[in-house]
PDB file of N, CA and C in Angstrom:
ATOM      1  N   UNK A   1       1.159  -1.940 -17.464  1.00  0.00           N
ATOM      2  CA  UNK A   1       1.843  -1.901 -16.178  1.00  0.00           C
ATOM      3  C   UNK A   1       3.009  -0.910 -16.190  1.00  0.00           C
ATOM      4  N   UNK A   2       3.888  -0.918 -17.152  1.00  0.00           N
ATOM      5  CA  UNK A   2       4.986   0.094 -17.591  1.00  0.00           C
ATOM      6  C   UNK A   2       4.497   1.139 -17.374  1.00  0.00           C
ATOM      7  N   UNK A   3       3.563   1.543 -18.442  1.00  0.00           N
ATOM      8  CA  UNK A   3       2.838   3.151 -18.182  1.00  0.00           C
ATOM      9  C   UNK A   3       2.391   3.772 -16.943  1.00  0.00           C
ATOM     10  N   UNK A   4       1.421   2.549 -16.223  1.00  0.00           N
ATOM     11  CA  UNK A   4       1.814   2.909 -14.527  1.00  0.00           C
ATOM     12  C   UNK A   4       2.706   3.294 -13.446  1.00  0.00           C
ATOM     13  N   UNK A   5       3.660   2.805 -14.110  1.00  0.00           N
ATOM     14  CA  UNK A   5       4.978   2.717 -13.090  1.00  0.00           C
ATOM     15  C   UNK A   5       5.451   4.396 -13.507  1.00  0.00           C
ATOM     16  N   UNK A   6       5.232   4.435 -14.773  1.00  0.00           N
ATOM     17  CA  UNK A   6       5.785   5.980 -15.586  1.00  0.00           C
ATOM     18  C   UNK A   6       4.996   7.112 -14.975  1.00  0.00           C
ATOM     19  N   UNK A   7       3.633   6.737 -15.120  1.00  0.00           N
ATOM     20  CA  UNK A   7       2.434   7.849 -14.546  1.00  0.00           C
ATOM     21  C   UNK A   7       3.024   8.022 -12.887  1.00  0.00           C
ATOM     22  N   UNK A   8       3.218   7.237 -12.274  1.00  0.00           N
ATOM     23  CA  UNK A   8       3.230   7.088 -10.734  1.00  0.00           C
ATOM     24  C   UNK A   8       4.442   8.138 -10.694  1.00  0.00           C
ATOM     25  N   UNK A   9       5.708   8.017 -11.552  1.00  0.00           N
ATOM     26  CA  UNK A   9       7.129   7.745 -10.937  1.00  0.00           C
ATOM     27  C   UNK A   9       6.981   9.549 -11.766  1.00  0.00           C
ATOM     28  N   UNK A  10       6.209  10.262 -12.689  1.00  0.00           N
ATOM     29  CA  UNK A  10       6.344  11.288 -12.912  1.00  0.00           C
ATOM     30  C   UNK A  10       5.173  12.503 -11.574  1.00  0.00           C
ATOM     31  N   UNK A  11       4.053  11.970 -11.388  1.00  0.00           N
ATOM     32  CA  UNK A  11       3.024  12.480 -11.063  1.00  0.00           C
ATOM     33  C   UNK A  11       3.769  12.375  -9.405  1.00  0.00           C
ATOM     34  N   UNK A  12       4.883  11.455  -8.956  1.00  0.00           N
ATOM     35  CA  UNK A  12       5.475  11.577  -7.759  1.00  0.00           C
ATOM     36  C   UNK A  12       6.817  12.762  -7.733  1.00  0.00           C
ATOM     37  N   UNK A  13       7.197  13.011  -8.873  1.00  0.00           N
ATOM     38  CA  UNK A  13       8.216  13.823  -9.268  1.00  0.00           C
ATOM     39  C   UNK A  13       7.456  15.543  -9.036  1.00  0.00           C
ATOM     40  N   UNK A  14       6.089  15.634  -9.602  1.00  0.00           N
ATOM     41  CA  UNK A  14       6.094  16.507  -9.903  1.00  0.00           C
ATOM     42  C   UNK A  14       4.989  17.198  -8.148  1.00  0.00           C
ATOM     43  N   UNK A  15       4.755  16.182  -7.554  1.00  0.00           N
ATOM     44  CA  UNK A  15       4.542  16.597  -6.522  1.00  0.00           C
ATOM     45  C   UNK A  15       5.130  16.892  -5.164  1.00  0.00           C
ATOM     46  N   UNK A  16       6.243  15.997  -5.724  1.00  0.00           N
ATOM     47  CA  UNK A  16       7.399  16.663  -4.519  1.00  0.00           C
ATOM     48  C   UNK A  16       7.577  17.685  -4.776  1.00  0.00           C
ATOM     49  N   UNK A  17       8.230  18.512  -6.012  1.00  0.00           N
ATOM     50  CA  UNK A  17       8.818  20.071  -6.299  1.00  0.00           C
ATOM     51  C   UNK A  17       7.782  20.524  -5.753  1.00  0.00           C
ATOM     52  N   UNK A  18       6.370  20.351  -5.789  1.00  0.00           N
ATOM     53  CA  UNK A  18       5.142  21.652  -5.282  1.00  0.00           C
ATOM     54  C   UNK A  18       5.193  21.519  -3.651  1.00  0.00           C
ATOM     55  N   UNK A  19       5.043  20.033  -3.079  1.00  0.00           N
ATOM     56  CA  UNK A  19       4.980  20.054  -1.862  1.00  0.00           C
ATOM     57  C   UNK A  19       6.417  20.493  -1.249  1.00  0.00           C
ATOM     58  N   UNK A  20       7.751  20.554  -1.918  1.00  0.00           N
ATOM     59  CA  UNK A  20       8.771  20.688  -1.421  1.00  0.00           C
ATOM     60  C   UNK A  20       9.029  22.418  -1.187  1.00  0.00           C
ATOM     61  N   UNK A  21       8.153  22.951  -2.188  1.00  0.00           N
ATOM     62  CA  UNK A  21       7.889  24.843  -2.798  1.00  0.00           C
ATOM     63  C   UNK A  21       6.968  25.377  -1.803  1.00  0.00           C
ATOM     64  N   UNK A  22       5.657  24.891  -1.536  1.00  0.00           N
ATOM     65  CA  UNK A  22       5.127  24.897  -0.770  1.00  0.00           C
ATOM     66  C   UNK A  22       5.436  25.089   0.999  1.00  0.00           C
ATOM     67  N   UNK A  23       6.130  23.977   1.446  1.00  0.00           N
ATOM     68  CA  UNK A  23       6.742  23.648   2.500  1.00  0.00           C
ATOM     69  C   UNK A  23       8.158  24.664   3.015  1.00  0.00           C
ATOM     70  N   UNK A  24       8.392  25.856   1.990  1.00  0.00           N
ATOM     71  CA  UNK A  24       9.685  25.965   1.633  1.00  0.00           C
ATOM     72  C   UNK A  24      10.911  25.615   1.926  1.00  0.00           C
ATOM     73  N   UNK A  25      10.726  24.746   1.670  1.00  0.00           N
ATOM     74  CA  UNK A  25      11.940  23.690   1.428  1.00  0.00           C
ATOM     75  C   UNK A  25      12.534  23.726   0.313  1.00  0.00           C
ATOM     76  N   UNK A  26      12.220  24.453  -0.880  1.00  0.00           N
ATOM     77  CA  UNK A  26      12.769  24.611  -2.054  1.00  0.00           C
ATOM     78  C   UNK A  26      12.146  25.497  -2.673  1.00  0.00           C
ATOM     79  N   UNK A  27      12.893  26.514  -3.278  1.00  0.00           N
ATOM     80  CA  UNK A  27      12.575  27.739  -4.332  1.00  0.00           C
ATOM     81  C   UNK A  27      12.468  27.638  -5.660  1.00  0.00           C
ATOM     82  N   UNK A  28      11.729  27.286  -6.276  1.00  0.00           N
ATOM     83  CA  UNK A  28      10.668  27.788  -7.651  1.00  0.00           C
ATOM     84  C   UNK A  28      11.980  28.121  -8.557  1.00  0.00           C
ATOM     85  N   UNK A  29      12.926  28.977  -8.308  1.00  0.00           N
ATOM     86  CA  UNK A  29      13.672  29.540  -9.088  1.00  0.00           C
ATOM     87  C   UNK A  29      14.987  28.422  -9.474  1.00  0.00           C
ATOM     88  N   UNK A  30      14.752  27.698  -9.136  1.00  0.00           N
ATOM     89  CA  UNK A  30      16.081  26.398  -8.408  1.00  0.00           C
ATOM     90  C   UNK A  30      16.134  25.550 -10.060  1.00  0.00           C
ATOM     91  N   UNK A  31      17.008  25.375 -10.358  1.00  0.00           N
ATOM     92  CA  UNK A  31      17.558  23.831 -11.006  1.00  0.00           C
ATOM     93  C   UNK A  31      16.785  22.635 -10.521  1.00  0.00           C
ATOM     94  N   UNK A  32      16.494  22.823  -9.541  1.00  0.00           N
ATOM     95  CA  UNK A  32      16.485  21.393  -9.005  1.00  0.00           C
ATOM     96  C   UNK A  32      14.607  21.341  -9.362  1.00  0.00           C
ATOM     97  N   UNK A  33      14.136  22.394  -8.730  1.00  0.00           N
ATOM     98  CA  UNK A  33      12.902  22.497  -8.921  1.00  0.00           C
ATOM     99  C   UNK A  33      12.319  22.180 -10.390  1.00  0.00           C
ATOM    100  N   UNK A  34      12.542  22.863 -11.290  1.00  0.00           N
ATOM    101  CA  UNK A  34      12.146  23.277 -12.350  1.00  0.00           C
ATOM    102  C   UNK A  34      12.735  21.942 -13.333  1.00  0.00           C
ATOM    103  N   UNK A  35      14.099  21.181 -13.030  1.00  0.00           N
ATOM    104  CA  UNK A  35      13.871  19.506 -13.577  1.00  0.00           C
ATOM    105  C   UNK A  35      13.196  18.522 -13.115  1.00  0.00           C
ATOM    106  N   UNK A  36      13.008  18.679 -12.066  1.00  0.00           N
ATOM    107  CA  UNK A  36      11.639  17.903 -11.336  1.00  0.00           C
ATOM    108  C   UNK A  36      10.272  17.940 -12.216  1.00  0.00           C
ATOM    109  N   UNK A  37      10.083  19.293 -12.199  1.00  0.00           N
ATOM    110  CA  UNK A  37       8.746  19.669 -13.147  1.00  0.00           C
ATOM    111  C   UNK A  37       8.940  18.668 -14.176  1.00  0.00           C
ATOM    112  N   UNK A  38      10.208  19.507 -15.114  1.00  0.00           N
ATOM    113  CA  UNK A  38      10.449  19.056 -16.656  1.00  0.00           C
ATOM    114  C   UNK A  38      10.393  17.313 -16.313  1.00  0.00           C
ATOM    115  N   UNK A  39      11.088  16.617 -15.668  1.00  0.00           N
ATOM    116  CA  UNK A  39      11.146  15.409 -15.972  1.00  0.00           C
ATOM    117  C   UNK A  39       9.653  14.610 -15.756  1.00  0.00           C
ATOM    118  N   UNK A  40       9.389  15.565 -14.373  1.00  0.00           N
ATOM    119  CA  UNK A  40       7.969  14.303 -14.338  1.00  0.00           C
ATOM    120  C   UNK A  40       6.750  14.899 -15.018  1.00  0.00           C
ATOM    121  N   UNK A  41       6.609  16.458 -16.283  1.00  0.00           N
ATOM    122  CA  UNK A  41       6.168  16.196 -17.015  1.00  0.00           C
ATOM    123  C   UNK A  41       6.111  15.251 -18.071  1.00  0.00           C
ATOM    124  N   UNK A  42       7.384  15.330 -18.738  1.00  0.00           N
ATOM    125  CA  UNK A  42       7.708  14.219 -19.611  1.00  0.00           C
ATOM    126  C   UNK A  42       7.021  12.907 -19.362  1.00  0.00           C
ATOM    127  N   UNK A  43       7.353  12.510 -18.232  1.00  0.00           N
ATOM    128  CA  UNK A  43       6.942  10.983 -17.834  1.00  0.00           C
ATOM    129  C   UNK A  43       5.126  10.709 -17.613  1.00  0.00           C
ATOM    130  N   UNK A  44       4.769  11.790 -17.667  1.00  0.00           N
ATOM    131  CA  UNK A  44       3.597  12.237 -17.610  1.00  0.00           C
ATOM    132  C   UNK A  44       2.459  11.976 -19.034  1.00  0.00           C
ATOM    133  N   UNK A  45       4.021  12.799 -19.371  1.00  0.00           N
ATOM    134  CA  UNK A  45       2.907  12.860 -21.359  1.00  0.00           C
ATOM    135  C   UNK A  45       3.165  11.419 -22.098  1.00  0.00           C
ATOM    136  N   UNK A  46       4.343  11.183 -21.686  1.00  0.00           N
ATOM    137  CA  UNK A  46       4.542   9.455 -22.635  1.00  0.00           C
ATOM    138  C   UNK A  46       3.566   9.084 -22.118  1.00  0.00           C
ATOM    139  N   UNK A  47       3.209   9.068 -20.602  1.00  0.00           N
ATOM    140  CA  UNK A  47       1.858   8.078 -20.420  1.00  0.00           C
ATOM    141  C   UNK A  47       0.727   8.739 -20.818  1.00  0.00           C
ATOM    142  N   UNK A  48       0.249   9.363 -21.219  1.00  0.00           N
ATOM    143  CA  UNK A  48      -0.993  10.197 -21.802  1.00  0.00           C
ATOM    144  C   UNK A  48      -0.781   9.793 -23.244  1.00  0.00           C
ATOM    145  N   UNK A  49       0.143   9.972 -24.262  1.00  0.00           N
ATOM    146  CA  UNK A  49      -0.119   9.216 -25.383  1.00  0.00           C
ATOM    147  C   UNK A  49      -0.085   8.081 -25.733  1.00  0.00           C
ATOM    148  N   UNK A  50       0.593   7.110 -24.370  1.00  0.00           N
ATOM    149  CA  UNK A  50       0.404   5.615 -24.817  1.00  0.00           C
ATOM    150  C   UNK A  50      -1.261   5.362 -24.394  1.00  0.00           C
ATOM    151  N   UNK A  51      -1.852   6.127 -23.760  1.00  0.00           N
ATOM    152  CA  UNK A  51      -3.403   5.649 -23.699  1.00  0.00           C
ATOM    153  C   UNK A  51      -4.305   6.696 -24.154  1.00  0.00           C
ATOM    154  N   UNK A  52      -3.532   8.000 -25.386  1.00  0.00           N
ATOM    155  CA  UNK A  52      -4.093   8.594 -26.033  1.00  0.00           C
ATOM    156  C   UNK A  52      -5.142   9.001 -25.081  1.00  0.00           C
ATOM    157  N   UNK A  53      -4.557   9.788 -24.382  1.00  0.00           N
ATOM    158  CA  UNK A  53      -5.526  11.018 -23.066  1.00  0.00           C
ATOM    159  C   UNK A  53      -5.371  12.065 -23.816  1.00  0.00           C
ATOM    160  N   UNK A  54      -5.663  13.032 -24.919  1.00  0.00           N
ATOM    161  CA  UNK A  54      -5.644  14.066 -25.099  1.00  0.00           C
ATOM    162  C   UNK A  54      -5.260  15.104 -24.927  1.00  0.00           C
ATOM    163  N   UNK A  55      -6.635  15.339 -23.585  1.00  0.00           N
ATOM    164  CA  UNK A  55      -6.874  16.303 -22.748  1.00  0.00           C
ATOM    165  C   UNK A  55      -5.494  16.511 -21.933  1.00  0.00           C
ATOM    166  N   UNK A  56      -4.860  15.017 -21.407  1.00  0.00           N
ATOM    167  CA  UNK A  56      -3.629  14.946 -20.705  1.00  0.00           C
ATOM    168  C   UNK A  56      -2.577  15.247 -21.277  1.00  0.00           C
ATOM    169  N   UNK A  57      -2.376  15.036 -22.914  1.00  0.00           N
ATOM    170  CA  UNK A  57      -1.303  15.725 -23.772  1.00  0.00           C
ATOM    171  C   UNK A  57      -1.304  16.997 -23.912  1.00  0.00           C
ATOM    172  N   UNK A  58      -1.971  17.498 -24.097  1.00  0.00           N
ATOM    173  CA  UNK A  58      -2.320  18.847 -24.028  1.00  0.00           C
ATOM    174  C   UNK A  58      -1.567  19.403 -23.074  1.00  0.00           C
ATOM    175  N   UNK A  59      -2.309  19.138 -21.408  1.00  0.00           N
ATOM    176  CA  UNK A  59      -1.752  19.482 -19.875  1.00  0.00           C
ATOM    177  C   UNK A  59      -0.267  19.332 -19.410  1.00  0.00           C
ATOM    178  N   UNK A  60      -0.598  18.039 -19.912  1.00  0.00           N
ATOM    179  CA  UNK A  60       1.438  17.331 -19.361  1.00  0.00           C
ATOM    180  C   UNK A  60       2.745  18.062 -20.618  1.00  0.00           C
ATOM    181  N   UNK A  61       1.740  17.916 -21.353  1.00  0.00           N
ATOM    182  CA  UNK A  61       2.791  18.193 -22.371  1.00  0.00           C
ATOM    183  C   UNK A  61       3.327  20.052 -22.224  1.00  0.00           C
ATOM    184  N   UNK A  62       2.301  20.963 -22.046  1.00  0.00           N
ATOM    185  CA  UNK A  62       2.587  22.133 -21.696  1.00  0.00           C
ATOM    186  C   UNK A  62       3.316  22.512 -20.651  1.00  0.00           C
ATOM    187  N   UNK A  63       2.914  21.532 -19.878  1.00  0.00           N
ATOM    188  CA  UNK A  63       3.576  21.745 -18.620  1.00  0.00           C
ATOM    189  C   UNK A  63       5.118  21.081 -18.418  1.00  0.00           C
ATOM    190  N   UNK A  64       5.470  20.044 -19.544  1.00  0.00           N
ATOM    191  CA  UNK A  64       6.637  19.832 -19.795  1.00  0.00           C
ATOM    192  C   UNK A  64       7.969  20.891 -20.897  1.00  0.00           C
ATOM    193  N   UNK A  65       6.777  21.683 -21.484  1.00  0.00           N
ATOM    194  CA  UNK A  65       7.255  22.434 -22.306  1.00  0.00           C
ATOM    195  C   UNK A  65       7.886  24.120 -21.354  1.00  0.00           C
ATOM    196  N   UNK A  66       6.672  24.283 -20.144  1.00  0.00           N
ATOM    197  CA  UNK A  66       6.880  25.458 -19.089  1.00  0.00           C
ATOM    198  C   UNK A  66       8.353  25.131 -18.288  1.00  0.00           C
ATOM    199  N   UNK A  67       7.978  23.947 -18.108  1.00  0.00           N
ATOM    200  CA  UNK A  67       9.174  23.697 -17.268  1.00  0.00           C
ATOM    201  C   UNK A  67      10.687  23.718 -18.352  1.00  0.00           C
ATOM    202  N   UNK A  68      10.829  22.787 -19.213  1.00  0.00           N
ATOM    203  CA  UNK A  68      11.879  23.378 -20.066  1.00  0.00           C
ATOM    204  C   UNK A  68      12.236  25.092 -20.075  1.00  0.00           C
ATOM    205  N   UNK A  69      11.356  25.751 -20.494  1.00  0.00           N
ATOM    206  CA  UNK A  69      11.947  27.392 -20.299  1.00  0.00           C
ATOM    207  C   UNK A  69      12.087  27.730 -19.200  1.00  0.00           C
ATOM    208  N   UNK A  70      11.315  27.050 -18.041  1.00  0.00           N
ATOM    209  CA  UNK A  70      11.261  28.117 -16.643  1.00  0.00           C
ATOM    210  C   UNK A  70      12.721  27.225 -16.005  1.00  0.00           C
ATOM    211  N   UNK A  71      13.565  26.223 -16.992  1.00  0.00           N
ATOM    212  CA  UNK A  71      14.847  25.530 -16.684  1.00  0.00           C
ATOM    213  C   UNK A  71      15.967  26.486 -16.997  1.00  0.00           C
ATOM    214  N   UNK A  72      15.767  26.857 -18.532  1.00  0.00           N
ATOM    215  CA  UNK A  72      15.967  27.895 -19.240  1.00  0.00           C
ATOM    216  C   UNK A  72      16.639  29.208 -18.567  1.00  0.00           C
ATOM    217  N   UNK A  73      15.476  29.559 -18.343  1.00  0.00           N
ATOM    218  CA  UNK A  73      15.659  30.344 -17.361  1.00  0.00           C
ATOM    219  C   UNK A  73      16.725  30.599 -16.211  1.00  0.00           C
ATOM    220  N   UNK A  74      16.178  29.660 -15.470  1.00  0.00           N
ATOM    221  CA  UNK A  74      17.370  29.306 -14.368  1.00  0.00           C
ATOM    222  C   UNK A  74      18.503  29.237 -14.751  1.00  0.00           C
ATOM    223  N   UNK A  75      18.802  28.401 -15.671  1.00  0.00           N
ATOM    224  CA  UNK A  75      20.149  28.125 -15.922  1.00  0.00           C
ATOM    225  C   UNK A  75      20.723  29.121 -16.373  1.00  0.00           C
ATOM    226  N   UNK A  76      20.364  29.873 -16.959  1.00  0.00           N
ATOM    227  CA  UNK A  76      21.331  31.055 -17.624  1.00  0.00           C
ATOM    228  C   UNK A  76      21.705  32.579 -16.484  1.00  0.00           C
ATOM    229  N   UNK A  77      20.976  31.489 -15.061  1.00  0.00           N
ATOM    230  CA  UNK A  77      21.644  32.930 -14.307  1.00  0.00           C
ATOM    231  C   UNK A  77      23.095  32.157 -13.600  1.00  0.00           C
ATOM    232  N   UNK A  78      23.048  31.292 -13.814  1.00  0.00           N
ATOM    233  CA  UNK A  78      24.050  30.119 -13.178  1.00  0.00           C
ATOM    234  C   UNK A  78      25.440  30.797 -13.838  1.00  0.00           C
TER     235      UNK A  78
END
């Protein structure tokens, strides 16, 4: 049930930043954007290795790792 709440509460994180990018309502290049990513990857991959999804560690996890640099990034124009 935990892991659900984690999968939901990241996979809702990481679809606001796209629908919010999308919509432009928010720029790609943003702080705000790019911890959105990072966090609701994270929350993403804990739930992929508590039910040992692989394929999903692999995905979430890269994509938690993109978002860290593309944070990176951002931040150092700040």
């Amino acid at each position: 049930m935990l892991m659900q709440a984690v999968s939901i509460g990241g996979a809702l994180l990481i679809l606001s930043a796209f629908g919010a990018q999308q919509l432009r309502r928010m720029d790609a290049e943003t702080v705000r954007y790019q911890l959105l990513n990072l966090i609701g990857g994270i929350f993403l991959t804990i739930a992929a290795v508590a039910s040992r999804q692989y394929g999903f560690i692999l995905m979430e996890g890269s994509w938690a790792v993109m978002s860290a640099a593309g944070l990176w990034r951002v931040s150092r124009r700040l």
